[in-house]
C-alpha atoms as a PDB file:
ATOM      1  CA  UNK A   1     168.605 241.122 141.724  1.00  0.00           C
ATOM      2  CA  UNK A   2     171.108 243.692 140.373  1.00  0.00           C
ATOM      3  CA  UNK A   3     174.366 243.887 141.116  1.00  0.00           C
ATOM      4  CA  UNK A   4     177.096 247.037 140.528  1.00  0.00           C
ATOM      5  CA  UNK A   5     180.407 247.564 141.099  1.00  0.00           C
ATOM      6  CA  UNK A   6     182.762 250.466 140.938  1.00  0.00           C
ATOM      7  CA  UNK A   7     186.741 250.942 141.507  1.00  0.00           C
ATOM      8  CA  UNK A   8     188.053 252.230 145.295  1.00  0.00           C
ATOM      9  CA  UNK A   9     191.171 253.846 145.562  1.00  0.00           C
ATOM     10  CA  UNK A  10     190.893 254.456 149.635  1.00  0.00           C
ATOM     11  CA  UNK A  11     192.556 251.701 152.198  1.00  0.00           C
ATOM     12  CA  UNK A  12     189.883 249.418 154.004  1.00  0.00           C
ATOM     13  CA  UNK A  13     189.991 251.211 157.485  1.00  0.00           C
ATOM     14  CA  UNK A  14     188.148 253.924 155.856  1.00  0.00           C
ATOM     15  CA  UNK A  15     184.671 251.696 154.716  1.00  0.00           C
ATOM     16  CA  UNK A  16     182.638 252.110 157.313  1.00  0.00           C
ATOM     17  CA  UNK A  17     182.032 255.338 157.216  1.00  0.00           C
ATOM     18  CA  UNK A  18     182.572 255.531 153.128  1.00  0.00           C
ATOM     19  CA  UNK A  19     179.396 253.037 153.113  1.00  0.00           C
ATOM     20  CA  UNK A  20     177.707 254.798 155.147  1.00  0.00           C
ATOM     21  CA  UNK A  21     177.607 257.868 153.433  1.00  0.00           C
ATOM     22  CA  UNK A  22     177.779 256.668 150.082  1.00  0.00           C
ATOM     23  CA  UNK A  23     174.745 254.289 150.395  1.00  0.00           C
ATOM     24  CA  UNK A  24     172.441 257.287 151.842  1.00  0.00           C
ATOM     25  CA  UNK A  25     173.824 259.272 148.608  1.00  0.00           C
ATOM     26  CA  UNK A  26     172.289 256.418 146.515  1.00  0.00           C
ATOM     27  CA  UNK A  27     169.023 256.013 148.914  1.00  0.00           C
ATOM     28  CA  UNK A  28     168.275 259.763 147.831  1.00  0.00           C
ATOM     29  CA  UNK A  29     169.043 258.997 144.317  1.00  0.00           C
ATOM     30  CA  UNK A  30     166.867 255.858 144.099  1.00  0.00           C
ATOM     31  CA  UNK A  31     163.840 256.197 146.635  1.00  0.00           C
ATOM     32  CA  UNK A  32     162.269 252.812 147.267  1.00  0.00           C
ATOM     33  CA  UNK A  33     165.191 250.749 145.744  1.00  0.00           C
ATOM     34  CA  UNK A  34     166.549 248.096 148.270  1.00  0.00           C
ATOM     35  CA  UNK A  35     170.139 247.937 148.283  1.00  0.00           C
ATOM     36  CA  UNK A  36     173.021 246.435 150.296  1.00  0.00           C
ATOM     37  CA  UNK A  37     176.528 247.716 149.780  1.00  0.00           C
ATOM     38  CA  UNK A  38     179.682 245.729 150.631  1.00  0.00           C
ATOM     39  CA  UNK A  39     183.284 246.561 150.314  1.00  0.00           C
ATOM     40  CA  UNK A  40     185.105 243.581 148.175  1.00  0.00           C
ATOM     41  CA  UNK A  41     188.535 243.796 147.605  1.00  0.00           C
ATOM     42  CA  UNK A  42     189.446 246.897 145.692  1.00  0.00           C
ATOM     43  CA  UNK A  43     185.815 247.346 144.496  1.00  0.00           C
ATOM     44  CA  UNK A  44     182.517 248.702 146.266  1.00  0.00           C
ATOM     45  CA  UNK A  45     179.911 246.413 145.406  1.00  0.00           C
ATOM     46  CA  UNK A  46     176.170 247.812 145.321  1.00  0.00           C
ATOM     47  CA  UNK A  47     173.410 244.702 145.512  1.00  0.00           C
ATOM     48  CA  UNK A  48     169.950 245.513 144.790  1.00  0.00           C
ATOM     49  CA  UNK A  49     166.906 243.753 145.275  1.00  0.00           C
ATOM     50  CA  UNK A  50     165.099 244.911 142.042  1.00  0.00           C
ATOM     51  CA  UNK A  51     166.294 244.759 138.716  1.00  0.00           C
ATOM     52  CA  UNK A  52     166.760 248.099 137.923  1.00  0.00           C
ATOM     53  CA  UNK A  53     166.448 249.875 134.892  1.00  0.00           C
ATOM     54  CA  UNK A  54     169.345 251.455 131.936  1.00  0.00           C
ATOM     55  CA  UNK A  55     168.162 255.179 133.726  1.00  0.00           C
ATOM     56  CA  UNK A  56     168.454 254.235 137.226  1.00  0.00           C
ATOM     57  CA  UNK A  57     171.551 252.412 136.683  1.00  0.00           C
ATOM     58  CA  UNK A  58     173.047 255.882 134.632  1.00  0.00           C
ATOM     59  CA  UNK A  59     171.346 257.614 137.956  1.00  0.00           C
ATOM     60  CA  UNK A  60     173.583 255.540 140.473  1.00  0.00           C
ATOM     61  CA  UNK A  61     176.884 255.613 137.988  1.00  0.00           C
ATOM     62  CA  UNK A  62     176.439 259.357 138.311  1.00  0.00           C
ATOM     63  CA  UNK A  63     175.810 259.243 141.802  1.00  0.00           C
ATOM     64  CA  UNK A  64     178.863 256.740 142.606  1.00  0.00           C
ATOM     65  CA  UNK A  65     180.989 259.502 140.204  1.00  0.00           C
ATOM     66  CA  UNK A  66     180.258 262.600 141.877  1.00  0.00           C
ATOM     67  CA  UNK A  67     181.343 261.366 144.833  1.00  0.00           C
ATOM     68  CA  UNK A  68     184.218 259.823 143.754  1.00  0.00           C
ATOM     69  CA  UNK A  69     186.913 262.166 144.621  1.00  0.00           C
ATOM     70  CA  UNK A  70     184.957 262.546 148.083  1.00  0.00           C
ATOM     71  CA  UNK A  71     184.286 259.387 149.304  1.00  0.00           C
ATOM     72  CA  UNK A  72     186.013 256.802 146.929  1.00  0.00           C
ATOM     73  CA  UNK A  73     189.836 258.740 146.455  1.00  0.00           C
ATOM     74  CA  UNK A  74     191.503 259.917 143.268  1.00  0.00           C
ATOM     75  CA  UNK A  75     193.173 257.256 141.412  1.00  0.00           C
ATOM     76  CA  UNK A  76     196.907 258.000 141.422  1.00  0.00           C
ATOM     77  CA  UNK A  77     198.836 257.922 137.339  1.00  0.00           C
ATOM     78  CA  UNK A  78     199.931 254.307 136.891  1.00  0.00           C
ATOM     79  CA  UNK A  79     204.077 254.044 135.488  1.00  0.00           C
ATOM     80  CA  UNK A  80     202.502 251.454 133.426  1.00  0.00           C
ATOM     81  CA  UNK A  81     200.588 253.773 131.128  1.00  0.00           C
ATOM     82  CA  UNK A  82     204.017 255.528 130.101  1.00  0.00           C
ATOM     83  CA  UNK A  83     204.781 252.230 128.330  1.00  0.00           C
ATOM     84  CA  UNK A  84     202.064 251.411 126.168  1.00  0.00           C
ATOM     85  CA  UNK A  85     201.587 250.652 122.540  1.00  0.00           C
ATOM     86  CA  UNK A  86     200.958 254.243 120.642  1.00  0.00           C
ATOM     87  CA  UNK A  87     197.134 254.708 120.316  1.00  0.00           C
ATOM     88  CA  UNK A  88     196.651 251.968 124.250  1.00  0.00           C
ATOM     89  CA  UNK A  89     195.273 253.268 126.966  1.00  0.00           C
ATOM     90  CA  UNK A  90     194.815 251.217 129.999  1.00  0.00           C
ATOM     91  CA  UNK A  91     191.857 252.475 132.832  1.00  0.00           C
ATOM     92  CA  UNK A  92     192.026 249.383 134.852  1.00  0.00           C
ATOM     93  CA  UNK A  93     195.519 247.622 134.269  1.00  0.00           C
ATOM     94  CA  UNK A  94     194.205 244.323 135.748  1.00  0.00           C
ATOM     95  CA  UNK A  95     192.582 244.316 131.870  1.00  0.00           C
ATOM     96  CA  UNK A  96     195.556 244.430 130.368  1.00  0.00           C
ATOM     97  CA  UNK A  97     198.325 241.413 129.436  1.00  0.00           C
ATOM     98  CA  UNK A  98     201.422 243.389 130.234  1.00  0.00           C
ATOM     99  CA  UNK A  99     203.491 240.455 130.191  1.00  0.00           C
ATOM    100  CA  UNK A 100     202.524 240.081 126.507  1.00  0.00           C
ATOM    101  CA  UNK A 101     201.796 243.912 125.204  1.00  0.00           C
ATOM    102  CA  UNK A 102     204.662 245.282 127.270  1.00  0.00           C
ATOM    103  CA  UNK A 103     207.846 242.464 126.720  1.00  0.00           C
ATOM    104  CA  UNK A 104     209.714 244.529 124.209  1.00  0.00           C
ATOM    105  CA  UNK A 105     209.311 247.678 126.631  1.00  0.00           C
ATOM    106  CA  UNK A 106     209.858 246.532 130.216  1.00  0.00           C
ATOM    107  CA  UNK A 107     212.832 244.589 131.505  1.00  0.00           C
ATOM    108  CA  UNK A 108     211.680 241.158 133.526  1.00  0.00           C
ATOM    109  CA  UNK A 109     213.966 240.449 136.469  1.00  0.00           C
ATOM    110  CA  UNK A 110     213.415 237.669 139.242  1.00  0.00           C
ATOM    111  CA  UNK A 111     213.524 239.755 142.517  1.00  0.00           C
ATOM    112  CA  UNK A 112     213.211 236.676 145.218  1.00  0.00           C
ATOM    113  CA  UNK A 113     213.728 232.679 144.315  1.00  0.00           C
ATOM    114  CA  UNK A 114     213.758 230.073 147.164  1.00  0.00           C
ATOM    115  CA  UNK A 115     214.468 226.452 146.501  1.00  0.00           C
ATOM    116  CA  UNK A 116     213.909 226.924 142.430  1.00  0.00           C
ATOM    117  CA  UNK A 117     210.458 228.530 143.192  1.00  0.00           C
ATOM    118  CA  UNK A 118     210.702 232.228 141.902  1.00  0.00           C
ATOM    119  CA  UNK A 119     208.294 234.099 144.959  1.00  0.00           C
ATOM    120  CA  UNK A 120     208.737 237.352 143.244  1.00  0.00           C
ATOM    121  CA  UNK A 121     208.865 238.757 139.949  1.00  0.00           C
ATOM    122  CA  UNK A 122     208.952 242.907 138.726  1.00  0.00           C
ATOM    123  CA  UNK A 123     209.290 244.551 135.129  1.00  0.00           C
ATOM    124  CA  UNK A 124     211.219 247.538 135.037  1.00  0.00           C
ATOM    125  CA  UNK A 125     212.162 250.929 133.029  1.00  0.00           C
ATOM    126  CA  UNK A 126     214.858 250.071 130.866  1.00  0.00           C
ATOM    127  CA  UNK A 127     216.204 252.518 130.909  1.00  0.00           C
ATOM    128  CA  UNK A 128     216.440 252.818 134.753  1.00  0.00           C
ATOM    129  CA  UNK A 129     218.614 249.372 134.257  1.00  0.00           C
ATOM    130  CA  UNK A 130     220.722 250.194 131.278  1.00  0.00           C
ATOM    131  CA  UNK A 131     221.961 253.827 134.105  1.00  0.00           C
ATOM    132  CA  UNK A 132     222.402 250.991 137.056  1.00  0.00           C
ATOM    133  CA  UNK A 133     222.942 247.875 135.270  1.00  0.00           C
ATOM    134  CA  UNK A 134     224.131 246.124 138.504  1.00  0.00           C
ATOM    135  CA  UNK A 135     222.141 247.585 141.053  1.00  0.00           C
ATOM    136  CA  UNK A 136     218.571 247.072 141.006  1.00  0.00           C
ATOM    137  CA  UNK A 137     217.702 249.370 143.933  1.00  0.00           C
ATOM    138  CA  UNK A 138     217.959 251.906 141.147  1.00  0.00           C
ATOM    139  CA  UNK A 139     215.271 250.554 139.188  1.00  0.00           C
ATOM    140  CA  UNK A 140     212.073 251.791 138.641  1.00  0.00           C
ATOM    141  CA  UNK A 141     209.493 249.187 138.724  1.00  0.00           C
ATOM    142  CA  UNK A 142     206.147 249.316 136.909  1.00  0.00           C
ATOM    143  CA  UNK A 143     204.764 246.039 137.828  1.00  0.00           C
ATOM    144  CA  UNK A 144     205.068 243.334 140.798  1.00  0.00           C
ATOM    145  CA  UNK A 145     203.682 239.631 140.438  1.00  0.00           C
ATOM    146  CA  UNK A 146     204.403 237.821 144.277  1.00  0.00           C
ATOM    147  CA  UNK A 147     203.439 234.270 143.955  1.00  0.00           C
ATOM    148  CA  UNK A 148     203.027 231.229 146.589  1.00  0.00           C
ATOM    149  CA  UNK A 149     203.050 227.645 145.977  1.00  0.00           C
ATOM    150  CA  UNK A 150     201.077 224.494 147.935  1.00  0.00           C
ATOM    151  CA  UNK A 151     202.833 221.458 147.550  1.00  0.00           C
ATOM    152  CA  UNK A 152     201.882 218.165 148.677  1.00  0.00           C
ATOM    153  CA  UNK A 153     203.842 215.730 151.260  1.00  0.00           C
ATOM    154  CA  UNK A 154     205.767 214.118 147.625  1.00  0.00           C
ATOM    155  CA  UNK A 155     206.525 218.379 147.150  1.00  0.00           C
ATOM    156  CA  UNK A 156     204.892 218.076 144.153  1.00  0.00           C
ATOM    157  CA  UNK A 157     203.201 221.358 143.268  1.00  0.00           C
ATOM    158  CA  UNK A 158     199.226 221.490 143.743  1.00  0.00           C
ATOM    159  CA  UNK A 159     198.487 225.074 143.446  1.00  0.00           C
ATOM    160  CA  UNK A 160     200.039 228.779 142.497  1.00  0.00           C
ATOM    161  CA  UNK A 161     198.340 231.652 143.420  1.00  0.00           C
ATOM    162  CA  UNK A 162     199.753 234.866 141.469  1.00  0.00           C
ATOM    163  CA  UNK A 163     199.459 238.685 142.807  1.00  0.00           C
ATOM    164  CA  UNK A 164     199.770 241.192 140.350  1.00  0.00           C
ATOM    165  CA  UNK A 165     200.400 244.750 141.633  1.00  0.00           C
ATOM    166  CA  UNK A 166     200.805 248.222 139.418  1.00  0.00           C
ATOM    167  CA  UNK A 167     203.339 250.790 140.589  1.00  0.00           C
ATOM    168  CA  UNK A 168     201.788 254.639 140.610  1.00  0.00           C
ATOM    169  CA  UNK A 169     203.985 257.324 139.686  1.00  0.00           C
ATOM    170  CA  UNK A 170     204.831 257.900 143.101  1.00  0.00           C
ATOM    171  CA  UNK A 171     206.141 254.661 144.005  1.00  0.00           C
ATOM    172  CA  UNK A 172     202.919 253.707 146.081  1.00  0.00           C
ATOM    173  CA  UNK A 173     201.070 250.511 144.863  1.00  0.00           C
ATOM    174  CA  UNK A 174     198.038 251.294 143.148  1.00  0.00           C
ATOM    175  CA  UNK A 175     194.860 249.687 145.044  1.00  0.00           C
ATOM    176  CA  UNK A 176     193.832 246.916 142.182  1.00  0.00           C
ATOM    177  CA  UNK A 177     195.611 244.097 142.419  1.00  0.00           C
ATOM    178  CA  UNK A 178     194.985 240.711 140.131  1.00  0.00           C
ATOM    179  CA  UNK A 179     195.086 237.571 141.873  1.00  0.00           C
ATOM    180  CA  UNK A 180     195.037 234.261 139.754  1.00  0.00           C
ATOM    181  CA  UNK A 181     195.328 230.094 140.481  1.00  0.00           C
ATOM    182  CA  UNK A 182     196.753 227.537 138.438  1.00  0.00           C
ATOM    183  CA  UNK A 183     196.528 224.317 139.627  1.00  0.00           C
ATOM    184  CA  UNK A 184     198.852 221.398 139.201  1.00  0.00           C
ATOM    185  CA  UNK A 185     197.583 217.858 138.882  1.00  0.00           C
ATOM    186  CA  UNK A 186     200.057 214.175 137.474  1.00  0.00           C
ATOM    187  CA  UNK A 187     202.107 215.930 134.272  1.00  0.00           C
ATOM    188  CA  UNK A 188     202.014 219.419 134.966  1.00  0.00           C
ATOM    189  CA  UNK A 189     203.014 218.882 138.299  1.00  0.00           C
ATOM    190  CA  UNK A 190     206.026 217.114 137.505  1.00  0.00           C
ATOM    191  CA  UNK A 191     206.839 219.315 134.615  1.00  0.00           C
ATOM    192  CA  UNK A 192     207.113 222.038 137.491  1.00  0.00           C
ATOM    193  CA  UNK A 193     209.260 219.921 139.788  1.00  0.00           C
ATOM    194  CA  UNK A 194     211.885 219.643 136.913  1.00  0.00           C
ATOM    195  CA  UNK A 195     211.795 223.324 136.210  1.00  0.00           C
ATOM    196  CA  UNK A 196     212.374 224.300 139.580  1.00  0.00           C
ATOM    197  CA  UNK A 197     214.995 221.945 140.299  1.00  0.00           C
ATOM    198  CA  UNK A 198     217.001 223.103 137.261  1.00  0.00           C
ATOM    199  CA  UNK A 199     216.500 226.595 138.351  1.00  0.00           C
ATOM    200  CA  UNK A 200     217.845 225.372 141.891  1.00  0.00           C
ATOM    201  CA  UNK A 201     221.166 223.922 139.163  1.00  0.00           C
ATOM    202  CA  UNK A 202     221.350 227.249 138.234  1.00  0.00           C
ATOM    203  CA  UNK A 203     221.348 229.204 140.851  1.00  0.00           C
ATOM    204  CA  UNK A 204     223.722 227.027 142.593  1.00  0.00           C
ATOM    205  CA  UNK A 205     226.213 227.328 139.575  1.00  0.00           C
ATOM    206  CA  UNK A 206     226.145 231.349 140.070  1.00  0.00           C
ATOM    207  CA  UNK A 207     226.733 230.990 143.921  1.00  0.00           C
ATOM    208  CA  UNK A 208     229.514 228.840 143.447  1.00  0.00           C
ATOM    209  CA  UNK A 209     231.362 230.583 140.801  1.00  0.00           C
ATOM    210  CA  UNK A 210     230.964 233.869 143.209  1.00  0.00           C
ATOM    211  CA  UNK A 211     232.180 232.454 145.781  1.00  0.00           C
ATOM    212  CA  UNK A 212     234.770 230.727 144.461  1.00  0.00           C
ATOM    213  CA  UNK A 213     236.691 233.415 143.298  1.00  0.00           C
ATOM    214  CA  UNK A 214     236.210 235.547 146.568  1.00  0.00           C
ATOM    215  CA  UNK A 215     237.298 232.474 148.643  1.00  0.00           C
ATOM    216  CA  UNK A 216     239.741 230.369 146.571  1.00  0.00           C
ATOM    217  CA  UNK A 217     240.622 232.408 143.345  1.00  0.00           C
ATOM    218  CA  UNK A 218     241.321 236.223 145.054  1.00  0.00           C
ATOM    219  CA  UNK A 219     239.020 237.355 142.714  1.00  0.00           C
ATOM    220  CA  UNK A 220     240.030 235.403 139.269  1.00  0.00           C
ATOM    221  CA  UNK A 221     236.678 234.306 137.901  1.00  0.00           C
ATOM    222  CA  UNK A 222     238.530 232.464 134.842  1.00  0.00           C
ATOM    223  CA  UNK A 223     240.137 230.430 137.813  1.00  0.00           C
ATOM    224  CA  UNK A 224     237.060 229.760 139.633  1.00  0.00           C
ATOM    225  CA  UNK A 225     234.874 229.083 136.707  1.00  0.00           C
ATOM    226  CA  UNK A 226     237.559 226.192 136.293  1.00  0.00           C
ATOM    227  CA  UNK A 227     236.962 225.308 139.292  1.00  0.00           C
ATOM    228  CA  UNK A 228     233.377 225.202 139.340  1.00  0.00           C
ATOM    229  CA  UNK A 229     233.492 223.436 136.055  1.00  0.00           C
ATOM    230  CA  UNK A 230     235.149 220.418 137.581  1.00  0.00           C
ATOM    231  CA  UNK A 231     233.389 220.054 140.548  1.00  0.00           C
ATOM    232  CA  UNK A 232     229.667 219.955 138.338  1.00  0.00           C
ATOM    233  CA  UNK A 233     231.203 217.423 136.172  1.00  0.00           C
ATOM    234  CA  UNK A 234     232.315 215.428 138.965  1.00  0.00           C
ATOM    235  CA  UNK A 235     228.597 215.354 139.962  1.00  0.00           C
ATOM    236  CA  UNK A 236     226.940 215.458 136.184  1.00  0.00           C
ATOM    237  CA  UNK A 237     224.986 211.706 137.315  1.00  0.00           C
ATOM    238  CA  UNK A 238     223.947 213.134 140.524  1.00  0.00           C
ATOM    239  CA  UNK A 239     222.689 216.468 139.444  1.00  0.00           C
ATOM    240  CA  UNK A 240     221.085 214.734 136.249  1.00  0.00           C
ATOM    241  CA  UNK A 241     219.384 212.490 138.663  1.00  0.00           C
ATOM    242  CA  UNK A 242     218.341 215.527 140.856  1.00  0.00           C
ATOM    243  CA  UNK A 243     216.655 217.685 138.192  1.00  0.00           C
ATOM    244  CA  UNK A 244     214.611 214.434 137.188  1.00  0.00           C
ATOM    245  CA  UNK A 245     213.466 212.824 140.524  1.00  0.00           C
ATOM    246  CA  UNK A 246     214.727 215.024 143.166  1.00  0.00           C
ATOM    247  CA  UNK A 247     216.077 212.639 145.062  1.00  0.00           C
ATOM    248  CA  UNK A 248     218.923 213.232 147.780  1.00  0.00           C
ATOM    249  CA  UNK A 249     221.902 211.548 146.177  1.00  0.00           C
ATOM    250  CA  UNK A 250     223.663 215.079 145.464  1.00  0.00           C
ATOM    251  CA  UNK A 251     223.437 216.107 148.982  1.00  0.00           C
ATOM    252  CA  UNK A 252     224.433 212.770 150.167  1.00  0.00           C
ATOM    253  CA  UNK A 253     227.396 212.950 147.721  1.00  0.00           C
ATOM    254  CA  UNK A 254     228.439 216.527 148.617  1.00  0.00           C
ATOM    255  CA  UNK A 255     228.496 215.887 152.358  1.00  0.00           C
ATOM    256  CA  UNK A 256     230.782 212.302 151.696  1.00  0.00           C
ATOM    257  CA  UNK A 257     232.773 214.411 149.604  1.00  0.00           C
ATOM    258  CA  UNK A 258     236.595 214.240 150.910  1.00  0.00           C
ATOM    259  CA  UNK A 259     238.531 215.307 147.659  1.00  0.00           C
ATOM    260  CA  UNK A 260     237.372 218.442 146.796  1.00  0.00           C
ATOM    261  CA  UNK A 261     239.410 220.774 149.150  1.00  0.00           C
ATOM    262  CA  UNK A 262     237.668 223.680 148.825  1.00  0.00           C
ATOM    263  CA  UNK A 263     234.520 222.651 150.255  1.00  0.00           C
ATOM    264  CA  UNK A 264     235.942 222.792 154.013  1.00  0.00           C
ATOM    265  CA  UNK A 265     236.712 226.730 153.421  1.00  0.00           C
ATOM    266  CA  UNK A 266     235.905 229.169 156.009  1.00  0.00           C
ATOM    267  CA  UNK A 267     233.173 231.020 154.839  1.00  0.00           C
ATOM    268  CA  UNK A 268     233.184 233.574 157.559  1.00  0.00           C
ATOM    269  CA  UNK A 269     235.298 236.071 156.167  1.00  0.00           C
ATOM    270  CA  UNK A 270     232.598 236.765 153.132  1.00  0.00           C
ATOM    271  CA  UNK A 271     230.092 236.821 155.427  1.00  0.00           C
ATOM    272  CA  UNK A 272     228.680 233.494 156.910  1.00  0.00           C
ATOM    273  CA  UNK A 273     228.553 232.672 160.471  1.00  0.00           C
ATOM    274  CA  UNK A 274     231.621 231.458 162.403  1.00  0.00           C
ATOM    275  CA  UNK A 275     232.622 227.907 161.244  1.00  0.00           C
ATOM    276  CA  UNK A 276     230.290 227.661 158.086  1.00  0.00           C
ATOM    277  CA  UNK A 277     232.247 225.647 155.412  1.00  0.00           C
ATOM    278  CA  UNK A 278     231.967 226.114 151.751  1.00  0.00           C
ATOM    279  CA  UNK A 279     230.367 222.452 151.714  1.00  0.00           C
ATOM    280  CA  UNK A 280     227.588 224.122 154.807  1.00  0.00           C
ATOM    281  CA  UNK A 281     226.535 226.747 152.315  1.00  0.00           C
ATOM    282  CA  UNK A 282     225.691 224.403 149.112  1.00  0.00           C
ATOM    283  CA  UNK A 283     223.544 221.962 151.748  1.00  0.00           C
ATOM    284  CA  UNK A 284     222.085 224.149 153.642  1.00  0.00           C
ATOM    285  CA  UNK A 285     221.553 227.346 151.582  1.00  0.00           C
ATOM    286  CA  UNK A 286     220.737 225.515 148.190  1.00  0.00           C
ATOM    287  CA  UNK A 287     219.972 222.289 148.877  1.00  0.00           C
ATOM    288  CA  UNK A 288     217.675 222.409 152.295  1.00  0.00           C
ATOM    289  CA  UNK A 289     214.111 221.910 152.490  1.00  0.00           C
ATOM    290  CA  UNK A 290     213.039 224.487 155.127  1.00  0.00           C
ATOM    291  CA  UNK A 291     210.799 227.200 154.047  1.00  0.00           C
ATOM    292  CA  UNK A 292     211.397 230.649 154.851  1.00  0.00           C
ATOM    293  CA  UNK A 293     208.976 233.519 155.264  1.00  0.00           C
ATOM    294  CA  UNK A 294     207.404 235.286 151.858  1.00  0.00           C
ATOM    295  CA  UNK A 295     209.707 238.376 152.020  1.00  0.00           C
ATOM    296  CA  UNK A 296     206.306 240.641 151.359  1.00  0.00           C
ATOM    297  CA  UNK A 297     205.142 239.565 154.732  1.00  0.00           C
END
């Protein structure tokens, strides 16, 4: 057997009729050669029943090639080319380690995190956030990674599958994506749970400080990182214990908690529903173990 592949740039409802076409293209290129061709992902994939030769494999490249623009679409520039090393170039970016060759040039930025997990990830122009440093709208992207997690009934980690999209010029996706799994088993899998649970710390520390100064401070964030300062130290044990078993003490503490004030303010007036306390936000918004939907979806 023989098998080929070549790159699509056309969207799947298309194939029918592309494989149609395309395969009686090849059939008059290669008389008597058995074939099957199957669309797989962003590739068409050409299976023949022969072995064939270095000449009729340059015969069905050329066939493939001049048809390319007809029945298999023009690829579209990729941004990421406009950021390579002097003397790089990149014809299929699912080839190339941008999160290694690119670092110095791109800007990394954590688009969506849920619960510690980060679900998306993009690298942007610079210089695109050094004109909007605060709004990320502005940005232009060059490359998206979307990632999903399994996790067992213990919510350890099992699995993380990884997307990897290139932006076009035009602000379209190109059509290759890169899709990888790492699975977790004993060690790693812990070693995951206490890197997401510090990233929930974190996260948590930013929300409070913000909305302590809109709701407590009028807008002082000296006052409310004073604020914020005491009430983590008040719970150092608790969130020490959470980052390294996850267990529910914090939650259990926050919700018993009768001394700091603050945590009964209305949060309605910076946007929560009616009768959501400060203390509602921290359980249920940080803390809670429902899952929402991927935001891609």
């Amino acid at each position: 057997m023989s098998v080929h592949t070549y790159t699509r740039y056309i969207e799947n409802g298309f194939w029918d009729l592309v494989l149609g076409l395309l395969s009686k293209d090849v059939e008059a290129a290669l008389p008597g050669k058995a074939f099957t061709a199957n669309a797989n992902g962003s590739e068409i994939q050409f299976d023949f029943v022969d072995t064939l030769s270095a000449g009729e494999i340059t015969t069905l490249t050329d066939t493939v090639e001049s048809k390319r623009g007809t029945y298999l679409g023009t690829p579209k520039p990729l941004r990421v080319s406009e950021y390579l090393p002097d003397g790089i170039t990149v014809d299929d970016p699912r080839g190339y380690d941008y999160v290694i060759g690119l670092k110095e040039r791109l800007h990394e930025y954590v688009v969506v995190m849920f619960r510690g997990e980060v679900r998306e990830m993009g690298y942007y122009d610079m210089a695109s956030v050094a004109a909007n440093p605060d709004d990320p709208e502005q940005w232009v992207r060059v490359v998206g990674e979307f990632i999903e997690y399994t996790r067992d009934a213990m919510d350890l980690a099992t699995s993380r599958v990884t997307t990897r999209k290139w932006y076009c010029t035009d602000g379209t996706f190109d059509s290759r994506i890169k899709v990888t799994t790492k699975r977790y088993t004993g060690m790693t899998a812990m070693d995951e749970g206490n890197r997401r649970r510090v990233n929930v710390v974190n996260y948590s520390s930013i929300l409070i400080l913000g909305l302590l100064a809109m709701t407590e401070t009028g807008g002082d964030l000296h006052a409310a990182e004073v604020l914020g300062r005491a009430f983590t130290t008040l719970y150092q044990p608790q969130i020490s214990n959470f980052i390294r078993v996850g267990d529910d003490a914090l939650q259990v503490a926050i919700e018993a908690d009768t001394t700091t004030t603050w945590l009964d303010n209305d949060m309605e007036p910076v946007g929560y529903p009616a009768g959501t306390t400060f203390r509602d936000v921290i359980i249920a918004e940080i803390l809670d173990i429902s899952d929402p939907p991927l935001p891609w979806q």
